[in-house]
N, C-alpha and C. Protein backbone atom coordinates (compact mmCIF):
# COMPACT_ATOMS: atom_id res chain seq x y z
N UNK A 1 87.57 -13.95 78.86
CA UNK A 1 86.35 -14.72 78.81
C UNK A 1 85.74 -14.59 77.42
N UNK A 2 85.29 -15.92 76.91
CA UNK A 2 84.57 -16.05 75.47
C UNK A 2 83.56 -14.81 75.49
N UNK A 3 83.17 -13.97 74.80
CA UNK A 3 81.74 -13.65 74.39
C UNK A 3 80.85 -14.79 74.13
N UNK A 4 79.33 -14.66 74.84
CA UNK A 4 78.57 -15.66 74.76
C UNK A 4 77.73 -15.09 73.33
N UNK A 5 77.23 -15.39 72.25
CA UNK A 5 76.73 -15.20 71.04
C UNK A 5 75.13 -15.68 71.18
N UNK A 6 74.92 -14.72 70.22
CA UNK A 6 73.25 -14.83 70.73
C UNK A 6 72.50 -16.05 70.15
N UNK A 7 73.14 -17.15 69.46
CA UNK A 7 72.82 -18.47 69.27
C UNK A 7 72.73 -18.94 70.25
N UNK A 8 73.63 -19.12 70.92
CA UNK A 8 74.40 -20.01 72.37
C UNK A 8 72.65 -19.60 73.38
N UNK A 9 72.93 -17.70 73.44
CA UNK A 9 71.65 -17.44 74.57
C UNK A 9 70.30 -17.88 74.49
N UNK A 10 70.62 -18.49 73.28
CA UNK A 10 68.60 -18.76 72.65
C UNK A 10 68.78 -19.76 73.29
N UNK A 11 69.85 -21.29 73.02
CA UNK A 11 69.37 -22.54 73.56
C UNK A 11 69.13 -22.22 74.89
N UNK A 12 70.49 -21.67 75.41
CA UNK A 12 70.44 -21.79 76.52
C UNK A 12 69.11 -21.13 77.33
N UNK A 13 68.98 -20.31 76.99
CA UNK A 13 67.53 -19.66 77.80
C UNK A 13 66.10 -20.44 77.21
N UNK A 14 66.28 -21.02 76.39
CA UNK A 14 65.07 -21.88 75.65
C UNK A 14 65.20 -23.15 76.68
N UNK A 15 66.27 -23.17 77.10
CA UNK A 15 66.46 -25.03 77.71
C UNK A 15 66.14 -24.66 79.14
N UNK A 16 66.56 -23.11 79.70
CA UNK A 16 66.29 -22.70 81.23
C UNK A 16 64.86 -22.27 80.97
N UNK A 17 63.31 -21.92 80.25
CA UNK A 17 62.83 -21.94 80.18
C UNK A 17 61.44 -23.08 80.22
N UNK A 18 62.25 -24.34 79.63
CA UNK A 18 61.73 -25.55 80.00
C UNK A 18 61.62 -26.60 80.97
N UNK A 19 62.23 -25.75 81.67
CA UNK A 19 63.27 -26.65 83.03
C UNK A 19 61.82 -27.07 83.79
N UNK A 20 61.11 -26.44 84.22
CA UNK A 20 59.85 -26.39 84.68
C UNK A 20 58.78 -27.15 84.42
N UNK A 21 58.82 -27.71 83.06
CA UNK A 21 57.99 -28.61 82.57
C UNK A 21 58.35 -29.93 82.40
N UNK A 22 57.33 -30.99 82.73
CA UNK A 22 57.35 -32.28 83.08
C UNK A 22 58.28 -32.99 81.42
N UNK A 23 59.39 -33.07 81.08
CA UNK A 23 59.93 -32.95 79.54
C UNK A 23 61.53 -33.07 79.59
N UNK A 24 62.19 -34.15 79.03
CA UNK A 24 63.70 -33.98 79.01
C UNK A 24 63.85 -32.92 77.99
N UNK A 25 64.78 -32.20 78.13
CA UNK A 25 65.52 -30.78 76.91
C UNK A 25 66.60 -31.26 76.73
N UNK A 26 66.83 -31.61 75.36
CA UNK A 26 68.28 -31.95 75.14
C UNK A 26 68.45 -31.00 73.91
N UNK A 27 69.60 -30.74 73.77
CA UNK A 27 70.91 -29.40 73.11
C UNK A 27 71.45 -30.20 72.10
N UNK A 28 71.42 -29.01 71.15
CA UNK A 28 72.75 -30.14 70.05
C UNK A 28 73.79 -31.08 70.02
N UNK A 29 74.34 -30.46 71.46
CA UNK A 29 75.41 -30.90 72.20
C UNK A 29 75.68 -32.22 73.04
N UNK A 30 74.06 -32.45 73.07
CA UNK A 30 74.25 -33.98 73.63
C UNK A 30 73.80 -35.09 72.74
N UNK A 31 75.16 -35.60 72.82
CA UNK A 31 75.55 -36.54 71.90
C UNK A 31 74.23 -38.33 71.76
N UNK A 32 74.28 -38.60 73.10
CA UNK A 32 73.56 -39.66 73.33
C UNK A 32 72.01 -39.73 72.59
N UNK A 33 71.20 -40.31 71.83
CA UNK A 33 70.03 -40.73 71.78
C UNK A 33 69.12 -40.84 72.90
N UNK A 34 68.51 -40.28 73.23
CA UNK A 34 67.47 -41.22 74.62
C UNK A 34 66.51 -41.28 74.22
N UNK A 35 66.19 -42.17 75.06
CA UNK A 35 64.65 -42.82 74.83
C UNK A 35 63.40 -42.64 75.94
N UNK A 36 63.90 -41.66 77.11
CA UNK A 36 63.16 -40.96 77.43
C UNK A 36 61.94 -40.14 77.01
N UNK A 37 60.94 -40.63 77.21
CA UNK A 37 59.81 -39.50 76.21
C UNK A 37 59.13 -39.00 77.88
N UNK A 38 58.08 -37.70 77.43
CA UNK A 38 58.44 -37.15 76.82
C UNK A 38 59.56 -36.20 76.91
N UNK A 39 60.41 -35.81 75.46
CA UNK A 39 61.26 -34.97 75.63
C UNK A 39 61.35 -33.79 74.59
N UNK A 40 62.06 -32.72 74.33
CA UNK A 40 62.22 -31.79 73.32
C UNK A 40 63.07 -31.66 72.98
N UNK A 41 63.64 -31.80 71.67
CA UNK A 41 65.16 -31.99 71.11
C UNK A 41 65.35 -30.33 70.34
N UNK A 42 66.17 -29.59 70.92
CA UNK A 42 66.62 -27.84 70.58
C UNK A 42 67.55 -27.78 69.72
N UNK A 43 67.10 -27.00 68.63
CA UNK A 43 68.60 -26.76 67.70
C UNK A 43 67.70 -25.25 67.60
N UNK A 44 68.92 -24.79 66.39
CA UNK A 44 68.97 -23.49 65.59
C UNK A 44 68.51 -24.07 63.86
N UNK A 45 67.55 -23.34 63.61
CA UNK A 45 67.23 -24.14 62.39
C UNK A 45 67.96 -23.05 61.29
N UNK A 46 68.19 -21.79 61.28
CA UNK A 46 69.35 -21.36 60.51
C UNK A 46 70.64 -21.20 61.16
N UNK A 47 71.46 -22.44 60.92
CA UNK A 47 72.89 -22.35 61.70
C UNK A 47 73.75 -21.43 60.65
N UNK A 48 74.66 -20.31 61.52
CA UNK A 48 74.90 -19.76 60.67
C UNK A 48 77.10 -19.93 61.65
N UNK A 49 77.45 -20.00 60.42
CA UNK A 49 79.00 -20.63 60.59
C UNK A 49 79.59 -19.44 62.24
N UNK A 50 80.03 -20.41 62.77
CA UNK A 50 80.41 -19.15 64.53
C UNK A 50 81.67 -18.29 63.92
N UNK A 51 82.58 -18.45 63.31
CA UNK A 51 83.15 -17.44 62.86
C UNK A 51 82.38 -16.13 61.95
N UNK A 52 81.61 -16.34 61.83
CA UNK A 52 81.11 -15.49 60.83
C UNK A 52 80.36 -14.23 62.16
N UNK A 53 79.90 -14.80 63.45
CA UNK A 53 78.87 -14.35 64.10
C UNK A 53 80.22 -13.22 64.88
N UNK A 54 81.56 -13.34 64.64
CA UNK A 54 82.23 -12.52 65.31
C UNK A 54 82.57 -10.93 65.08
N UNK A 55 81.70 -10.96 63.68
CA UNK A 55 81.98 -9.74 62.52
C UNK A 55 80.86 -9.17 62.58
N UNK A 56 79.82 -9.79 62.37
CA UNK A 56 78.07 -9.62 62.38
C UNK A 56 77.23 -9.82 62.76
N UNK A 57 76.07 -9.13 63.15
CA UNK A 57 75.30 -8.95 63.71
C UNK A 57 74.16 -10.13 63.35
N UNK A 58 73.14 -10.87 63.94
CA UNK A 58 72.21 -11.77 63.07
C UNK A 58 71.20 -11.12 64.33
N UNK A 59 70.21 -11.04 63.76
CA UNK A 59 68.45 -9.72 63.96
C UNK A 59 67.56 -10.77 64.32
N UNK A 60 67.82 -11.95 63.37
CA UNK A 60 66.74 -12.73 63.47
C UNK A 60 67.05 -14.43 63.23
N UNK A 61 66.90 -15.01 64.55
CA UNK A 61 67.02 -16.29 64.67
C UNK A 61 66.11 -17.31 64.65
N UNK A 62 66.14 -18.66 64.15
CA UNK A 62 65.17 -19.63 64.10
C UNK A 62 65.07 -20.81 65.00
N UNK A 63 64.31 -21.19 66.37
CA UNK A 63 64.36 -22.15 66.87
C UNK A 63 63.89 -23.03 66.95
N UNK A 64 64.45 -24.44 66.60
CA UNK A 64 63.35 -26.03 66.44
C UNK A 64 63.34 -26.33 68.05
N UNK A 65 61.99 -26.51 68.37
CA UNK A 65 62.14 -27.43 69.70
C UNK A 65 61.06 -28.78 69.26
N UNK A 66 61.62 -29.84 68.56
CA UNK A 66 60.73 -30.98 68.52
C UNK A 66 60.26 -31.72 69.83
N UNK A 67 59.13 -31.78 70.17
CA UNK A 67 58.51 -32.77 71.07
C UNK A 67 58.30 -33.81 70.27
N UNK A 68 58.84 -34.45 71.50
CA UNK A 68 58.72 -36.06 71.39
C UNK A 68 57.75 -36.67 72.74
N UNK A 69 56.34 -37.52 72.08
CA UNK A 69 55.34 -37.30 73.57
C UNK A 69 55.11 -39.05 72.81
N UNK A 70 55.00 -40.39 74.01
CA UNK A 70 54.25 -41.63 73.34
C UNK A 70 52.84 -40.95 72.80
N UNK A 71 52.58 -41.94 71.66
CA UNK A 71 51.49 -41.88 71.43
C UNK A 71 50.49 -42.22 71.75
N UNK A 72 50.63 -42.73 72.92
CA UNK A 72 49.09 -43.42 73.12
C UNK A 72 48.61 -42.35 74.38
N UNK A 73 49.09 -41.27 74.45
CA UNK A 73 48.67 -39.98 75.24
C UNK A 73 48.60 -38.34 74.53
N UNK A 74 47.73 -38.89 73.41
CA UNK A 74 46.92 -37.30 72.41
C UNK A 74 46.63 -36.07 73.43
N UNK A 75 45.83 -36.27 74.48
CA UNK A 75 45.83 -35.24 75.06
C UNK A 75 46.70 -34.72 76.07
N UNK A 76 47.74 -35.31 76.54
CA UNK A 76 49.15 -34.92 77.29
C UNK A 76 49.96 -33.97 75.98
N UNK A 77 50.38 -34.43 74.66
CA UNK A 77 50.52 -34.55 73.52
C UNK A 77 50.00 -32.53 73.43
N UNK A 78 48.90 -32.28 73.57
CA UNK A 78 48.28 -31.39 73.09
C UNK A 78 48.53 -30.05 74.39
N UNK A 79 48.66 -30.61 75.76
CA UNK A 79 49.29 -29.68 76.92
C UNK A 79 50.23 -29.53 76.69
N UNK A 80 51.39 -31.02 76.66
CA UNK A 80 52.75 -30.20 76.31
C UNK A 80 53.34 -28.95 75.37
N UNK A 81 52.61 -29.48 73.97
CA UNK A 81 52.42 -28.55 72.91
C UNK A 81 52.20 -27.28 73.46
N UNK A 82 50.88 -26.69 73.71
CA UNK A 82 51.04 -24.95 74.45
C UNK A 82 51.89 -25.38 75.51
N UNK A 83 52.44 -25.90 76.16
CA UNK A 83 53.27 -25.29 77.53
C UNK A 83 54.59 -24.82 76.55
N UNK A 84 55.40 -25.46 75.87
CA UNK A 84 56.57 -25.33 75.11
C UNK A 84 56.17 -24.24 74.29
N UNK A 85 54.95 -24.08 73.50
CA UNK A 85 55.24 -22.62 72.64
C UNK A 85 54.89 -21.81 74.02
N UNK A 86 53.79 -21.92 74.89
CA UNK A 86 53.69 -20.82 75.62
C UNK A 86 55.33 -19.78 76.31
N UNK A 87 56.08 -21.16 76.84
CA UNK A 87 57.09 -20.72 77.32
C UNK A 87 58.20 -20.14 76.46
N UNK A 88 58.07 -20.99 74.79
CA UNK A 88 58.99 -20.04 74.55
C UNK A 88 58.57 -18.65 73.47
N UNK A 89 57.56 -18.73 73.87
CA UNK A 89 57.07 -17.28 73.07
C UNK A 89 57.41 -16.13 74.29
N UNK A 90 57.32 -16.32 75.64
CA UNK A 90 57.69 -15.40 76.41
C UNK A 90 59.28 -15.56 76.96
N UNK A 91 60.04 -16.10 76.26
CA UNK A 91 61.40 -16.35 76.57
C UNK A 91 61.86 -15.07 76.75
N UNK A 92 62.68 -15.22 77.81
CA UNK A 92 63.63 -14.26 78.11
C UNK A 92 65.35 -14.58 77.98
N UNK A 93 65.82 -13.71 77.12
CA UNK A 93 67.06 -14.52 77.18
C UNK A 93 67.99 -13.81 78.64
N UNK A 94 69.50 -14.67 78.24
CA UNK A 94 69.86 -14.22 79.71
C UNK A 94 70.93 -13.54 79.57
N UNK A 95 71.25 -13.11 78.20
CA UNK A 95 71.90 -12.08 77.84
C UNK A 95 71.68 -11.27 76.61
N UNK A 96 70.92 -11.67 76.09
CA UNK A 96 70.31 -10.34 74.52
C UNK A 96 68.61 -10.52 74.78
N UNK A 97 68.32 -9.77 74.49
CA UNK A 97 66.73 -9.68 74.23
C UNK A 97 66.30 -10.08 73.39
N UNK A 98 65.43 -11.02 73.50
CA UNK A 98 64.65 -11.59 72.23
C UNK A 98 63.07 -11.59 72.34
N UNK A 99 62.69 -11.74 71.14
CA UNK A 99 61.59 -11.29 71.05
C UNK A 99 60.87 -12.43 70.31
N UNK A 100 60.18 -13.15 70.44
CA UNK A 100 58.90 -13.99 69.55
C UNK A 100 58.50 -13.13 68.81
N UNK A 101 58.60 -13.64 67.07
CA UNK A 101 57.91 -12.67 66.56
C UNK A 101 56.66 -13.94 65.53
N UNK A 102 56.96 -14.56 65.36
CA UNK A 102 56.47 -15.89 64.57
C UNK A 102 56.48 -17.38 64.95
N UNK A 103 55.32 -18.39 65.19
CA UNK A 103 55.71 -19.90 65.10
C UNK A 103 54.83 -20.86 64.54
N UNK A 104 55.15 -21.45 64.48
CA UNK A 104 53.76 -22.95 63.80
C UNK A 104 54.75 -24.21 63.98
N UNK A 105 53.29 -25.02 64.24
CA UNK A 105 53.81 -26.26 64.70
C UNK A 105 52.45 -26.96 64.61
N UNK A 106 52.61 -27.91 64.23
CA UNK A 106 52.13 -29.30 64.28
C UNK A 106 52.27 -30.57 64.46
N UNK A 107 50.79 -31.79 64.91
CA UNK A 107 51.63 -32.88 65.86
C UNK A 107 51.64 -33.90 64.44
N UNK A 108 52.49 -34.66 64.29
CA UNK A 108 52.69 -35.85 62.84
C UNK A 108 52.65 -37.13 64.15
N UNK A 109 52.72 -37.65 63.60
CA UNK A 109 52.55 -39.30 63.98
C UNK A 109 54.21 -39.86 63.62
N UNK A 110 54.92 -40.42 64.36
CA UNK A 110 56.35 -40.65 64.23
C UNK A 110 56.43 -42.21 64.66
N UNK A 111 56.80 -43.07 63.43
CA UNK A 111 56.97 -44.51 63.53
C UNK A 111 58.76 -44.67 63.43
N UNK A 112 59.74 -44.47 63.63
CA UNK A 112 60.70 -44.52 63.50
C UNK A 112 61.47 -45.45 64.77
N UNK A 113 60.59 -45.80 65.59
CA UNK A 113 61.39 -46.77 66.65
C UNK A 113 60.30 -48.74 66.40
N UNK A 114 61.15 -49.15 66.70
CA UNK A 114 60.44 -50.50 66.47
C UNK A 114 59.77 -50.99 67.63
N UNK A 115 59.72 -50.31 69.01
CA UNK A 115 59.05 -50.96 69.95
C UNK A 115 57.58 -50.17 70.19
N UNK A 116 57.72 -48.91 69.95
CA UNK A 116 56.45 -47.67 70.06
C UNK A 116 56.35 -46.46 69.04
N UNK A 117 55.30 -46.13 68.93
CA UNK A 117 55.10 -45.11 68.18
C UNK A 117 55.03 -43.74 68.80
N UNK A 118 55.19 -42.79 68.19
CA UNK A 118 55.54 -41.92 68.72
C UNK A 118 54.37 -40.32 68.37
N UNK A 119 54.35 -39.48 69.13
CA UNK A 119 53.58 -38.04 68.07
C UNK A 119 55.10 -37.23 68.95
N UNK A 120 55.17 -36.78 67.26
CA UNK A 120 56.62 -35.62 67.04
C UNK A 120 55.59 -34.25 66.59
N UNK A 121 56.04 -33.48 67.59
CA UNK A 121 55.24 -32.15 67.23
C UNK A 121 56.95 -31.08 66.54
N UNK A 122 57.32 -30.75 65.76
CA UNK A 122 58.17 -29.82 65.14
C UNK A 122 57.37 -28.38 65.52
N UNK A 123 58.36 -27.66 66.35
CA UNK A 123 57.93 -26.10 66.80
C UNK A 123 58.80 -25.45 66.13
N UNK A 124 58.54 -24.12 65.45
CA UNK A 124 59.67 -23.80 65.02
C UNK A 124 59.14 -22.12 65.62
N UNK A 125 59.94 -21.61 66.65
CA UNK A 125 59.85 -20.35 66.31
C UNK A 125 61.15 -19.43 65.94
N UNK A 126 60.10 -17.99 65.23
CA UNK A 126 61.28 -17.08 64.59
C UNK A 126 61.31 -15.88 65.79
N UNK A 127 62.88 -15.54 66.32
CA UNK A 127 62.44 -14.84 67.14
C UNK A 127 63.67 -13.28 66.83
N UNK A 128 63.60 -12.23 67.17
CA UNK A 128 64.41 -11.09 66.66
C UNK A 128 65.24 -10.49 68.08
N UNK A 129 66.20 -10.26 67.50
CA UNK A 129 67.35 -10.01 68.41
C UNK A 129 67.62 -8.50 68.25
N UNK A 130 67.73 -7.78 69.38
CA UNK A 130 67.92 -6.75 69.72
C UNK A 130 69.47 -6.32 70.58
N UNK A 131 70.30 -5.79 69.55
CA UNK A 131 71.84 -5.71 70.09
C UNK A 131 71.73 -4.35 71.13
């Protein structure tokens, strides 16, 4: 059986963390665009090469969860926002321990579709890994 790597446990426990909230979670991994709002699009904002993670240890990881909320709902916009840092500042992973140690985020105004506008909130937290 693969070793699961403590990149892999962040999405994954970041995406089982959100499950709960009214919000599609989509993973690097899914390929499709949707146009589902609102939703939160999860990466690793320092990707660091998977061969490399088989030798060494990484302490401290970075996670983007962008919300994507229509705009013409500021104050839905502003709940979702704390529910997503709330939840993932107390993340639990489901196989390494992690820890919130840092985040900031703010909501921008996102015109990039031609039928609606959008508020894109960029979350980024830094969180530390305990082997």
């Amino acid at each position: 059986m693969e070793p699961i790597y403590p990149v892999v446990d962040l999405l994954l426990s970041a995406q089982q963390a959100l499950k709960d909230i009214n919000v599609l979670v989509l993973l690097p991994s899914d390929d499709d665009d949707n146009l589902h709002f609102p939703q939160v699009d999860l990466s690793i904002a320092n990707t660091v090469d998977v061969s490399q993670l088989k030798y060494g240890s990484q302490d401290q990881i970075s996670l983007t969860a962008d919300l994507y909320v229509d705009r013409d709902s500021y104050g839905d916009t502003l709940n979702l926002q704390q529910n997503v840092i709330d939840r993932l500042k107390s993340l639990t992973g489901l196989n390494y321990p992690f820890k919130a140690t840092h985040y900031s985020s703010r909501i921008l105004t996102d015109n990039s579709l031609e039928d609606r506008s959008l508020f894109h909130v960029p979350i980024l937290m830094d969180y530390q890994v305990n082997y």
